[in-house]
Protein backbone atom coordinates (compact mmCIF):
# COMPACT_ATOMS: atom_id res chain seq x y z
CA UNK A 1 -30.50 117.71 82.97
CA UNK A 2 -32.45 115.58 85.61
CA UNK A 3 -30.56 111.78 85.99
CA UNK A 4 -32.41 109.03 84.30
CA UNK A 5 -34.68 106.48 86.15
CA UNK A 6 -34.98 102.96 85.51
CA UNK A 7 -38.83 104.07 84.92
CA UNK A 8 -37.89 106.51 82.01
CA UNK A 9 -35.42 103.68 80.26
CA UNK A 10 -38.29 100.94 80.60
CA UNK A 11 -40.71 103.50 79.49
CA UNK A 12 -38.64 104.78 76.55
CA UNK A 13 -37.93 100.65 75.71
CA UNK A 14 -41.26 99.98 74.72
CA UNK A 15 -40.77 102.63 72.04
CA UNK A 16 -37.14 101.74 70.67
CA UNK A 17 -36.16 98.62 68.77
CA UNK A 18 -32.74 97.87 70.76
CA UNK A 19 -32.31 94.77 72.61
CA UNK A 20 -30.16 95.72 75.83
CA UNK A 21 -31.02 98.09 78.64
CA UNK A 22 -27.44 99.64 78.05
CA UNK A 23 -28.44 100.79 74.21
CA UNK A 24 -31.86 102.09 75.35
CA UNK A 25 -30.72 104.19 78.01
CA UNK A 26 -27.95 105.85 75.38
CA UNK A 27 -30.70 106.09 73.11
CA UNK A 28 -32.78 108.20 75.63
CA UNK A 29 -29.98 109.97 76.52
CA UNK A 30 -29.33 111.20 73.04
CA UNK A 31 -32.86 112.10 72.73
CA UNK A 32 -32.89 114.06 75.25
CA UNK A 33 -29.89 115.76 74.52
CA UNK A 34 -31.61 116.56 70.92
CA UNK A 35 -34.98 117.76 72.29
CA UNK A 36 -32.88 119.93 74.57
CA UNK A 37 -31.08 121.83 71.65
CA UNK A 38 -34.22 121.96 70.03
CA UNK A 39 -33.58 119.17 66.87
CA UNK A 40 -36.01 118.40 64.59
CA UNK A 41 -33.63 116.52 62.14
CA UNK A 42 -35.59 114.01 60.66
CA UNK A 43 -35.34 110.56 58.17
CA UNK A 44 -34.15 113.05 55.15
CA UNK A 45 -31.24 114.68 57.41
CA UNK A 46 -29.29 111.85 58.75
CA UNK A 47 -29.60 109.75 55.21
CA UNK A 48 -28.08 112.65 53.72
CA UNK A 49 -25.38 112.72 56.46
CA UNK A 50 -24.83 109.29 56.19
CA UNK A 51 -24.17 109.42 52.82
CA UNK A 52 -22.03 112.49 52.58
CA UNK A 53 -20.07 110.16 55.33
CA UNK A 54 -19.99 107.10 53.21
CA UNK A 55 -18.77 108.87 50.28
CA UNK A 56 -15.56 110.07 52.09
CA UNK A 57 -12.62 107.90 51.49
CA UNK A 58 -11.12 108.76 55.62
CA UNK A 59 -14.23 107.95 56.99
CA UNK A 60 -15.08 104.94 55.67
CA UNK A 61 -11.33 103.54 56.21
CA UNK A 62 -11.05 104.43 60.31
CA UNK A 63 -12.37 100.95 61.40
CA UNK A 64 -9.81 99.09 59.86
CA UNK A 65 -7.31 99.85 62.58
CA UNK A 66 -9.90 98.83 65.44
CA UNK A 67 -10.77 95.43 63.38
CA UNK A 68 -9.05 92.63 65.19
CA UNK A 69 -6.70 91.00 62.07
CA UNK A 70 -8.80 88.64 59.81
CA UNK A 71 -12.25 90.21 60.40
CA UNK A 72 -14.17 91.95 57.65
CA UNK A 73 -16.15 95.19 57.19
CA UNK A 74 -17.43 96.96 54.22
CA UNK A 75 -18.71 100.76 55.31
CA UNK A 76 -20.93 100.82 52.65
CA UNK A 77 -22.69 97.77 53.49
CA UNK A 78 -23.25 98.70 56.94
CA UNK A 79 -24.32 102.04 55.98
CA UNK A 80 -26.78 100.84 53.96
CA UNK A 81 -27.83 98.42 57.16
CA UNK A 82 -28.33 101.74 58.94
CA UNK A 83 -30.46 102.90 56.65
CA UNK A 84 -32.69 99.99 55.77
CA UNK A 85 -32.94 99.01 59.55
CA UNK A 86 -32.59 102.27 62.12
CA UNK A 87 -32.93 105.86 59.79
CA UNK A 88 -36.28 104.32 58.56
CA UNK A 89 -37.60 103.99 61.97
CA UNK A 90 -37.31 107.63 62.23
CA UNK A 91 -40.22 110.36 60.98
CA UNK A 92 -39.79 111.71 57.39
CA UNK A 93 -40.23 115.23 58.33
């Protein structure tokens, strides 16, 4: 895989909705990665692995122990942030 140029992040910004340089360029990365293996998992796909995710007890308990004491996090309302805010920017396929 050819090494990313500051030219292909700040092309591939204009057509991602993340704010720092740092998220675009894993974005792009992970793109790549999928056009490489040939993906074509669309909206449908990852809403359906989501939510085979959010319906497992073990998965939705493993941030707990990274949580600094005192701070909250509900798995099923940030899974349902994922969906409303970043699966629907992808196609429907």
């Amino acid at each position: 895989m050819t090494p990313l140029t500051r030219r292909d992040v700040l092309v591939h910004q204009t057509a991602v909705p993340w704010p720092s340089q740092r998220q675009v360029e894993q974005d792009l990365l992970l793109c790549r990665d999928l056009q490489q293996e040939g993906s074509t998992a669309g909206r449908a796909e990852f809403t359906e692995l989501l939510e085979a995710h959010l319906a497992d007890r073990g998965f939705c308990s493993d941030m707990e122990p990274l949580l600094r004491t005192g701070v909250g996090y509900d798995p099923q309302e940030a899974g349902n942030y994922v969906k409303k805010r970043l699966l629907s920017l992808l196609p429907e396929r």
